[in-house]
Protein backbone atom coordinates (compact mmCIF):
# COMPACT_ATOMS: atom_id res chain seq x y z
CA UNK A 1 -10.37 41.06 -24.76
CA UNK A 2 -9.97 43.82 -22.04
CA UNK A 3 -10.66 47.48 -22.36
CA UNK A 4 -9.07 49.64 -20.20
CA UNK A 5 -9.70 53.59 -19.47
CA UNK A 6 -6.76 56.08 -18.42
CA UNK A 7 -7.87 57.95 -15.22
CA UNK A 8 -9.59 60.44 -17.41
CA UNK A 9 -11.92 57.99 -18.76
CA UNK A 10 -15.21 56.33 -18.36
CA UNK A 11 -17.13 53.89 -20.03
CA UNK A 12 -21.38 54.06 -20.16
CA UNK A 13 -23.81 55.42 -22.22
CA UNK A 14 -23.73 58.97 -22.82
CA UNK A 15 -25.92 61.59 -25.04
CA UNK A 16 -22.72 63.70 -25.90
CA UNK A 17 -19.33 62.95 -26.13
CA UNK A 18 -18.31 64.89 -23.24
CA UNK A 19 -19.74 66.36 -19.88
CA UNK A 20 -18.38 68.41 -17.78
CA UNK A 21 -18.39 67.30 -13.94
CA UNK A 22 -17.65 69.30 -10.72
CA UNK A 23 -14.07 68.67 -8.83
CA UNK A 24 -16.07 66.59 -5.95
CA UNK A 25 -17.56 64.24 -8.28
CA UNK A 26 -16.19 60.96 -7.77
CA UNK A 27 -17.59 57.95 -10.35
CA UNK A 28 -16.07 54.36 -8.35
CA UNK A 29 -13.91 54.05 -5.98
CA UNK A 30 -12.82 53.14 -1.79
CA UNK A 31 -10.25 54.44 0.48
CA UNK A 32 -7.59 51.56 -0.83
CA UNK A 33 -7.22 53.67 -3.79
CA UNK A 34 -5.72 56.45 -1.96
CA UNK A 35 -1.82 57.20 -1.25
CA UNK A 36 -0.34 54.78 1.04
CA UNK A 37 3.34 54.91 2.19
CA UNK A 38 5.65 51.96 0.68
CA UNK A 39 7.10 49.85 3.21
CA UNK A 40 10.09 47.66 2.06
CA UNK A 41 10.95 45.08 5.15
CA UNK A 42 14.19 43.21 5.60
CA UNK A 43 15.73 45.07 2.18
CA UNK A 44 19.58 45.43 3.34
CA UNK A 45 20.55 47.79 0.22
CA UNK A 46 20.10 50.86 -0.03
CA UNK A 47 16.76 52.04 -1.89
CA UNK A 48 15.79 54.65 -4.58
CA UNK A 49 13.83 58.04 -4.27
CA UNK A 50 10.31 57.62 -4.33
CA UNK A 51 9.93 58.49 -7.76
CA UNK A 52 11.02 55.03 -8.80
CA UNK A 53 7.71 53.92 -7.32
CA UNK A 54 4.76 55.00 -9.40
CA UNK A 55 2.51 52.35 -9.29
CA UNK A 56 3.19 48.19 -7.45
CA UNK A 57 4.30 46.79 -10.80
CA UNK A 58 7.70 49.04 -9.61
CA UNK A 59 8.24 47.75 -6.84
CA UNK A 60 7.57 44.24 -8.21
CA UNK A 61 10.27 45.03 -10.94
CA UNK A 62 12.14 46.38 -8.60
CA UNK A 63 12.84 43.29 -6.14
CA UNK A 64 12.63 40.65 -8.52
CA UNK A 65 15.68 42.34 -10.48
CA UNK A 66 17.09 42.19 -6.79
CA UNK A 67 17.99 46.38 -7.09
């Protein structure tokens, strides 16, 4: 079984069942998590806007459909 949490979620032990945290506060995470520009090589087509590509499964879909 895996649990998962949306980005508004965390998982721990907690005396309430919410707690309010400033805007700097960051719980996990490293610079790979950041935006990163997507770089397509050798695709001879012509490619969508960028709002195709929300996440990598996308651009996974995206080639392996071959457009």
């Amino acid at each position: 079984m895996v649990i998962l949490g949306d980005r508004h979620t965390m998982f721990g032990d907690l005396d309430c069942a919410h707690e309010k945290l400033g805007s700097s506060y960051r719980a996990h995470g490293s610079n790979y998590e950041m935006d990163l520009p997507l770089i397509v090589f050798n695709w001879q087509e012509k490619l969508p806007g960028p709002e195709r590509f929300q996440q990598n499964k996308d651009l996974t879909h995206f080639v392996a459909s071959g457009a």
